[in-house]
Protein backbone atom coordinates (compact mmCIF):
# COMPACT_ATOMS: atom_id res chain seq x y z
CA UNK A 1 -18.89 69.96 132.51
CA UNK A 2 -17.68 70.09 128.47
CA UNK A 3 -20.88 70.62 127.45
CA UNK A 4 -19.46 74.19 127.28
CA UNK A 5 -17.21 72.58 124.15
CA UNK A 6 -20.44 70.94 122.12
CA UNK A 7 -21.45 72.74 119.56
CA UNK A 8 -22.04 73.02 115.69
CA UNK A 9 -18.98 72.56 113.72
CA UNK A 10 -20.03 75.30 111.10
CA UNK A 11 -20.73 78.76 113.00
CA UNK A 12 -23.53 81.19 111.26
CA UNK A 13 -22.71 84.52 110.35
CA UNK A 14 -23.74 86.47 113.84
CA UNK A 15 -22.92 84.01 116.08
CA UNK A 16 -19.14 84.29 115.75
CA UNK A 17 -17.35 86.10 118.67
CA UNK A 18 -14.74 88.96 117.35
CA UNK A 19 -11.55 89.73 119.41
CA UNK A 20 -8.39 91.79 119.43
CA UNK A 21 -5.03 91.17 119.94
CA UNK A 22 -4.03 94.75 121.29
CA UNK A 23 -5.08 98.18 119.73
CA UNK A 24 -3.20 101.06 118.18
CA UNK A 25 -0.28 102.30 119.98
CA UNK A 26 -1.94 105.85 120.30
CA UNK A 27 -4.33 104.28 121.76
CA UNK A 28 -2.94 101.84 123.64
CA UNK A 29 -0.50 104.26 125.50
CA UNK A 30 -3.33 105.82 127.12
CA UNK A 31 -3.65 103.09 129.24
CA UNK A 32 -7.19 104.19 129.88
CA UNK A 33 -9.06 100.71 129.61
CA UNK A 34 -12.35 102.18 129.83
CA UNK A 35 -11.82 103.82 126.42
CA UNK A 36 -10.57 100.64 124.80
CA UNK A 37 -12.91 98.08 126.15
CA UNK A 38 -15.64 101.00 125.48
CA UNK A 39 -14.44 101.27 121.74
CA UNK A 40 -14.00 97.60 120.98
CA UNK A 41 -17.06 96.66 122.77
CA UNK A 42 -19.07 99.42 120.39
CA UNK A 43 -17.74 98.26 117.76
CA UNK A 44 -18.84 94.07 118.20
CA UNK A 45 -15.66 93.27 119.49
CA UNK A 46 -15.41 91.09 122.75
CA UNK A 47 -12.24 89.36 123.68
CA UNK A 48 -9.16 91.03 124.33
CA UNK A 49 -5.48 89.69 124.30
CA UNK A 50 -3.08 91.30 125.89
CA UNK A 51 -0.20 92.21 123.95
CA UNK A 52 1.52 95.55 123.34
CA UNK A 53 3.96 95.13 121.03
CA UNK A 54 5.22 97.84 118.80
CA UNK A 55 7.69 96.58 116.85
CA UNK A 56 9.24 93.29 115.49
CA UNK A 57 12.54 93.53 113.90
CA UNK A 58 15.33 94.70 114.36
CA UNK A 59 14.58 94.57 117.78
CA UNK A 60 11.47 93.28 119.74
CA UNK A 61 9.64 96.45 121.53
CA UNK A 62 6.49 96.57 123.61
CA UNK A 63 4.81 99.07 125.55
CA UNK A 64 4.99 96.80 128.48
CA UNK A 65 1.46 96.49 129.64
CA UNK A 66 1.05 93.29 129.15
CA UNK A 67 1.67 93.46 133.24
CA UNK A 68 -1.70 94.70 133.36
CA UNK A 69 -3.86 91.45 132.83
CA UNK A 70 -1.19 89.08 134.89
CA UNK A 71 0.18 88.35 138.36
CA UNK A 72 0.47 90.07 140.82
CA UNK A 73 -2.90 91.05 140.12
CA UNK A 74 -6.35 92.24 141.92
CA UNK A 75 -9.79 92.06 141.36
CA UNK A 76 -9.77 96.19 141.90
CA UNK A 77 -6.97 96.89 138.91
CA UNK A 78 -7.94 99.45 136.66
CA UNK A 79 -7.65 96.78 133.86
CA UNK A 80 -9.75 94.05 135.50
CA UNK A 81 -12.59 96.15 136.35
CA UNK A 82 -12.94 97.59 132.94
CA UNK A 83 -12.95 93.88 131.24
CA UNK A 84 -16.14 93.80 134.22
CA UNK A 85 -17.41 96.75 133.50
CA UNK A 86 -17.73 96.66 129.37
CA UNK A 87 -18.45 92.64 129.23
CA UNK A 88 -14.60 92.41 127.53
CA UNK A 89 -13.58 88.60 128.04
CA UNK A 90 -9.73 87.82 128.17
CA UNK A 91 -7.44 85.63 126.18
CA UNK A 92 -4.72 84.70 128.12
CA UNK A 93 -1.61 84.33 127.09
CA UNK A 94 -0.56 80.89 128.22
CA UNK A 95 3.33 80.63 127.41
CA UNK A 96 3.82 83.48 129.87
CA UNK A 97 1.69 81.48 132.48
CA UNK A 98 3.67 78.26 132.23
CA UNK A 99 7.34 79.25 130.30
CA UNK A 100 8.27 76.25 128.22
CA UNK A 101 11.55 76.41 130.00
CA UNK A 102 10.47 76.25 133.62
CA UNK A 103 8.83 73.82 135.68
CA UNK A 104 5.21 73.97 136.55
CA UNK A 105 3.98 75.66 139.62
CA UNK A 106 2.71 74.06 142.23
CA UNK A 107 -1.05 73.42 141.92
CA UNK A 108 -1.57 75.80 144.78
CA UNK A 109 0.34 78.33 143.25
CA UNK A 110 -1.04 78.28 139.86
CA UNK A 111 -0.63 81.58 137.85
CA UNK A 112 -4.26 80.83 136.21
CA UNK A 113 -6.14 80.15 139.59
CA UNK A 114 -5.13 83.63 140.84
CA UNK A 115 -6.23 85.20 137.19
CA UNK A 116 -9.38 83.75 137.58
CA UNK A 117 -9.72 85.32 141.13
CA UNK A 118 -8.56 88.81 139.89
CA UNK A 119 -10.59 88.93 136.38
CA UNK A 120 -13.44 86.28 137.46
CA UNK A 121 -14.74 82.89 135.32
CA UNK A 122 -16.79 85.06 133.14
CA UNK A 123 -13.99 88.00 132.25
CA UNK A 124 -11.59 84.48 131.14
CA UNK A 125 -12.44 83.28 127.63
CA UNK A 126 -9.88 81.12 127.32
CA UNK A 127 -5.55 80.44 127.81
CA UNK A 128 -3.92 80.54 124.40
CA UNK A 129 -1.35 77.74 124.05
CA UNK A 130 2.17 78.33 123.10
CA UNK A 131 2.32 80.14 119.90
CA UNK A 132 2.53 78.52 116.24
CA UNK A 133 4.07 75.47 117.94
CA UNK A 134 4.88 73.17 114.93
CA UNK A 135 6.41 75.89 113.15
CA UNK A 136 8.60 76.59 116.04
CA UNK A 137 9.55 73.27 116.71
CA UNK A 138 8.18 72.73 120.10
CA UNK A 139 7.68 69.28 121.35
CA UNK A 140 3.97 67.95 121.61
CA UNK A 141 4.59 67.15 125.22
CA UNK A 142 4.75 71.01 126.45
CA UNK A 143 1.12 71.73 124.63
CA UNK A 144 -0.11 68.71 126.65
CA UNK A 145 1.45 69.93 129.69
CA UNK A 146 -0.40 73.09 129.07
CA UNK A 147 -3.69 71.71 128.34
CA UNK A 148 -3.53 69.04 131.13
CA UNK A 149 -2.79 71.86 133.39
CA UNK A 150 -5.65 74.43 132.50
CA UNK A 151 -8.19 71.28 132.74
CA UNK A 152 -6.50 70.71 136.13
CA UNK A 153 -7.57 74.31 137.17
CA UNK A 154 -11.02 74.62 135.65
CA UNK A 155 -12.13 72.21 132.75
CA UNK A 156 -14.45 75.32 131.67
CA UNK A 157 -11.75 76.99 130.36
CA UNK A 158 -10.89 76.92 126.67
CA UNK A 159 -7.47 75.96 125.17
CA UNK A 160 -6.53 77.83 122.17
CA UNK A 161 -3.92 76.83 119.70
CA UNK A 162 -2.90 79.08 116.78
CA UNK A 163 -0.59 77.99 113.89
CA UNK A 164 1.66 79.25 111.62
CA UNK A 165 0.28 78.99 107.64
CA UNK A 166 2.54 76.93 105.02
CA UNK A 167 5.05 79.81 103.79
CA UNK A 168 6.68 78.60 100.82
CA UNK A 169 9.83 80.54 100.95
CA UNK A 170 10.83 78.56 103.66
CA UNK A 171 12.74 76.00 102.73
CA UNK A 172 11.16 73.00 104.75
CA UNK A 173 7.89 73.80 103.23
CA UNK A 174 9.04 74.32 99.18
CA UNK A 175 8.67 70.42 98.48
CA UNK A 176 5.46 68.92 99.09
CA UNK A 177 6.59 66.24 101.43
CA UNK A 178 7.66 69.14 104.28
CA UNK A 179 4.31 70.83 103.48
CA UNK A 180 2.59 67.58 104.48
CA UNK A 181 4.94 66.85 107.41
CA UNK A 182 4.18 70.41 108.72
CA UNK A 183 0.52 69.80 108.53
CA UNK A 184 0.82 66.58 109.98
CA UNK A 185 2.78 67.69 113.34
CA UNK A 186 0.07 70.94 113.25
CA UNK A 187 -2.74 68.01 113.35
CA UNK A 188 -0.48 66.41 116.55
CA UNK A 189 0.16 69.23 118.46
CA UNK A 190 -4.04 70.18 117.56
CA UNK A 191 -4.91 67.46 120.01
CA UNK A 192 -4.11 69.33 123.14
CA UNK A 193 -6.79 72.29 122.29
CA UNK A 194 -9.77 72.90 122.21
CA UNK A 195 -10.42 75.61 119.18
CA UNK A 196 -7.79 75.33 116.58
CA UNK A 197 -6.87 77.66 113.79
CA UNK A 198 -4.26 78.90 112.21
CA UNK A 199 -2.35 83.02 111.46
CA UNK A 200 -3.77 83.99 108.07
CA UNK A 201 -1.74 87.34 106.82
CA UNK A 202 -2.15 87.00 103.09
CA UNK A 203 -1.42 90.65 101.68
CA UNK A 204 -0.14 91.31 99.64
CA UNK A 205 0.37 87.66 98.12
CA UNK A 206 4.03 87.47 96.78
CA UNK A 207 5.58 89.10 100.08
CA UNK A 208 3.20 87.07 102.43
CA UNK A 209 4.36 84.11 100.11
CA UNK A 210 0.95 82.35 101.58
CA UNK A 211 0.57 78.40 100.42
CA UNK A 212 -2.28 76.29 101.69
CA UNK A 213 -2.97 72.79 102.06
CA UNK A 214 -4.61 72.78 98.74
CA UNK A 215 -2.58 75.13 96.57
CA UNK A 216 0.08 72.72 95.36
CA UNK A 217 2.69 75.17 96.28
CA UNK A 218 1.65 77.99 94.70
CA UNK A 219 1.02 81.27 96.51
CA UNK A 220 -2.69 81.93 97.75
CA UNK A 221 -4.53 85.10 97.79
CA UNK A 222 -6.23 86.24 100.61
CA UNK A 223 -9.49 84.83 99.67
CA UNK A 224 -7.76 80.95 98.66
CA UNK A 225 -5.87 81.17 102.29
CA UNK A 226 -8.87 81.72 104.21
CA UNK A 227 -11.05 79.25 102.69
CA UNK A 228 -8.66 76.90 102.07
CA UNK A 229 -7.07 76.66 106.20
CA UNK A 230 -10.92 76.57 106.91
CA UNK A 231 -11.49 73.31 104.80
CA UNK A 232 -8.62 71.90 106.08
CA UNK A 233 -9.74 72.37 109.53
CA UNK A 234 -13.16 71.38 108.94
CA UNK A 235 -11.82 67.68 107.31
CA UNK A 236 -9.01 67.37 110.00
CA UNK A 237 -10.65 68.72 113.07
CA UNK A 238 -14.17 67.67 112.84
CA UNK A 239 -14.80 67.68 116.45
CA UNK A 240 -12.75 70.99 117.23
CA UNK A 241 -13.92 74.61 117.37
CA UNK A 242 -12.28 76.58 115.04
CA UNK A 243 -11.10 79.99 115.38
CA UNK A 244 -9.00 82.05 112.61
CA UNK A 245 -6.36 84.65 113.18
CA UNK A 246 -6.61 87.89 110.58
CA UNK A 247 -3.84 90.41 109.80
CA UNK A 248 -4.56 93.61 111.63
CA UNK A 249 -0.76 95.23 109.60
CA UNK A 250 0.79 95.60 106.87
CA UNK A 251 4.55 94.03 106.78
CA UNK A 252 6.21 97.48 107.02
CA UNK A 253 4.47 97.80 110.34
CA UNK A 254 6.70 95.32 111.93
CA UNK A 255 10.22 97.29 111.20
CA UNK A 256 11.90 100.02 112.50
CA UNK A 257 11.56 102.43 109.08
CA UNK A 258 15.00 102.26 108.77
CA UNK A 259 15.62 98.63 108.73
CA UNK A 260 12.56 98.38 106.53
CA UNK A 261 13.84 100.74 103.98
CA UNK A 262 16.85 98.36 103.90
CA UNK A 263 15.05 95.68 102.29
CA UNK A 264 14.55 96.98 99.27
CA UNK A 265 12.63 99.01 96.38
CA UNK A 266 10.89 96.57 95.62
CA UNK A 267 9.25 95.45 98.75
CA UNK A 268 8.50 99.08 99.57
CA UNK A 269 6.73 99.23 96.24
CA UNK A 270 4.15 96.14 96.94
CA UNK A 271 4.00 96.34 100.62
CA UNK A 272 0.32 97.32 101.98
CA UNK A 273 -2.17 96.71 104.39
CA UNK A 274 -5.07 94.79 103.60
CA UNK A 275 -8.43 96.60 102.57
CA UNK A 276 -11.65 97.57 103.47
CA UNK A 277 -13.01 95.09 100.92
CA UNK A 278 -10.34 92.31 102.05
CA UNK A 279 -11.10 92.48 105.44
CA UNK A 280 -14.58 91.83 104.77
CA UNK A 281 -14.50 89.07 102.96
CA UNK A 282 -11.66 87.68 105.11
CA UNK A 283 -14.32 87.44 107.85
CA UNK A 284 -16.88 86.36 105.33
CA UNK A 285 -15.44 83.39 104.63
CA UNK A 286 -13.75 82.80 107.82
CA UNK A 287 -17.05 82.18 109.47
CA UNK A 288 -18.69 80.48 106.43
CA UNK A 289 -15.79 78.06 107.07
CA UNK A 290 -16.61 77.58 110.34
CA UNK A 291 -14.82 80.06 112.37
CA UNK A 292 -16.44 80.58 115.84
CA UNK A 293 -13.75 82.93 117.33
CA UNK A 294 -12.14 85.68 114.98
CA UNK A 295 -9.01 87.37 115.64
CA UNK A 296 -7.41 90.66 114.80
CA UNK A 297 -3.21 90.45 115.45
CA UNK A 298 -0.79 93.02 115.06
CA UNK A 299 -2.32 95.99 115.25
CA UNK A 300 -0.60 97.04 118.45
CA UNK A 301 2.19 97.61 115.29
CA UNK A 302 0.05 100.72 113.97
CA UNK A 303 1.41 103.96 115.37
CA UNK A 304 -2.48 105.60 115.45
CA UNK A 305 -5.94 105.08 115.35
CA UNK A 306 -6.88 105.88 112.28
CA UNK A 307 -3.47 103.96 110.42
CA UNK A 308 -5.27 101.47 108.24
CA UNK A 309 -6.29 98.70 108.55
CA UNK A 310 -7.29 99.44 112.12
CA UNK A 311 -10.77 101.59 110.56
CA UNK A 312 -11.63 98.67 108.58
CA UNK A 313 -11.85 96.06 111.05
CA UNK A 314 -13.60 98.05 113.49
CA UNK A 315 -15.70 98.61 110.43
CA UNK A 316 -16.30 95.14 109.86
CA UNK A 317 -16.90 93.75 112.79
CA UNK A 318 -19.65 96.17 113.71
CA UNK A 319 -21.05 95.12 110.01
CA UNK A 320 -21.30 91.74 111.25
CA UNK A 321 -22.70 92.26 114.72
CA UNK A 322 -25.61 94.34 113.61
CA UNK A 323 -26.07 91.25 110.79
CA UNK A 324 -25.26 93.87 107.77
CA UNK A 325 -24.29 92.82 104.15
CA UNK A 326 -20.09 91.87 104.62
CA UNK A 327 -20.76 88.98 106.77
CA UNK A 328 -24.04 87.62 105.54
């Protein structure tokens, strides 16, 4: 039954799966899931997770249609039978499942056995475990209880676990003994997944303030952080699938304008989203590293279609499907 889970640790370019975490908010107002699963779909993308957020700080604001892909639910929603009818495969969400602060359903009552019913085995790629949990702080025991629990419903289904990148203005990772405790409770909490990888949003480098396993505590450029959280998983994770998560924003895109312009000159000087050219050879070396799943996050944050660097990654992952130069 894991033979689903054995595989090569080192993925070739073309046979890495691309997926989204939400679209432009233009586009994902519509609500018309035909036209996004249609457009990603088109464009070599095939796994969709459902988040609508719009904005970050000062206040947290979504569309709210994250309703769409959970309970209650029905095999006939307008959401569920687009995923069916354009071969989209979900990530779900799994902190929303099974809260951190709540007890866990009753086996008979489990949010991911009536997911499966409403969006079928095949539309459910996999749950995605609570979010960044050693940089949060969150105990090792509630991303057991999580994985124990999805193996309980189906073993099929894939646990994903995404974590948070060494920043180095924090102050528990500016001395290399917290970098290496960090890592170490990452490679603890990594147990309880089954494709591991970690948020890589590296431009531009001296407001991402990036650092890497490897980089002795010096900032990392988009190029370093990539292949450097790919090494790292590759010597620490041997027997894991690896997955990375790419910025989809730029850092302005998570502020109300206002409260952005309140951080500074500076900052509003430097402040970007990453390139045509970046994105490529994110992906590039994400899957030379041994990325089997790659991940676009935050561009629910872009107000249209056409706000970078939502072109380029569409861009880029139809490059890589159809096998052109950018992912070779």
């Amino acid at each position: 039954m894991l033979a689903s889970f054995v595989m090569p640790a080192l993925a070739q370019p073309g046979q890495s799966v691309f997926g989204a975490a939400g679209v432009p908010q233009t586009l994902g107002q519509t609500r018309d899931y035909d036209r996004i699963f249609e457009g990603l779909k088109s464009a070599g993308i095939d796994l969709f997770f459902p988040t609508f957020l719009t904005q970050e700080a000062p206040t947290v604001r979504t569309l709210g249609f994250e309703t769409d892909f959970l309970l209650p639910c029905s095999p006939e929603g307008g959401g569920f039978k687009a995923l069916r009818r354009h071969g989209i495969r979900l990530i779900i969400p799994g902190e929303l499942l099974y809260p951190a602060d709540a007890e866990l359903p009753a086996i008979e009552k489990d949010p991911l056995r009536e997911l499966i019913v409403c969006a079928g085995r095949e539309g459910i790629f996999g749950i995605m475990s609570y979010d960044e949990p050693a940089h949060k702080g969150n105990h090792e025991g509630l991303s057991k209880r999580l994985f124990e629990r999805v193996k309980q419903i189906d073993v099929s289904v894939p646990v994903l676990m995404v974590h948070a990148p060494i920043i180095l203005d924090q102050e528990k990772h500016k001395a290399p003994q917290g970098r290496k405790d960090y890592l170490d409770d990452a490679l603890r909490q990594s147990a309880h997944a089954d494709i591991v990888g970690f948020d890589i949003y590296p431009v531009p480098p001296p407001l991402a303030q990036i650092g890497t396993p490897f980089s002795d505590g010096n900032v990392a450029d988009h190029a370093t952080a990539v292949r450097d959280y790919m090494e790292w998983l590759r010597r620490n994770l041997p027997d894991k699938r690896h997955l990375v998560v790419l910025q989809g924003f730029s850092y302005r895109d998570q502020f109300h304008p206002l409260y952005f312009k309140m951080i500074g000159q500076h900052v509003m000087s430097i402040v970007r989203p990453p390139t045509l050219a970046e994105t490529r050879e994110m992906v590039k070396l994400g899957i030379e590293g041994g990325a089997s799943v790659v991940i676009w996050w935050g561009q629910s944050l872009l107000p249209t279609e056409t706000a970078e660097p939502w072109p380029a990654i569409l861009e880029t992952a139809k490059e890589c499907k159809t096998n052109r130069p950018g992912c070779e």
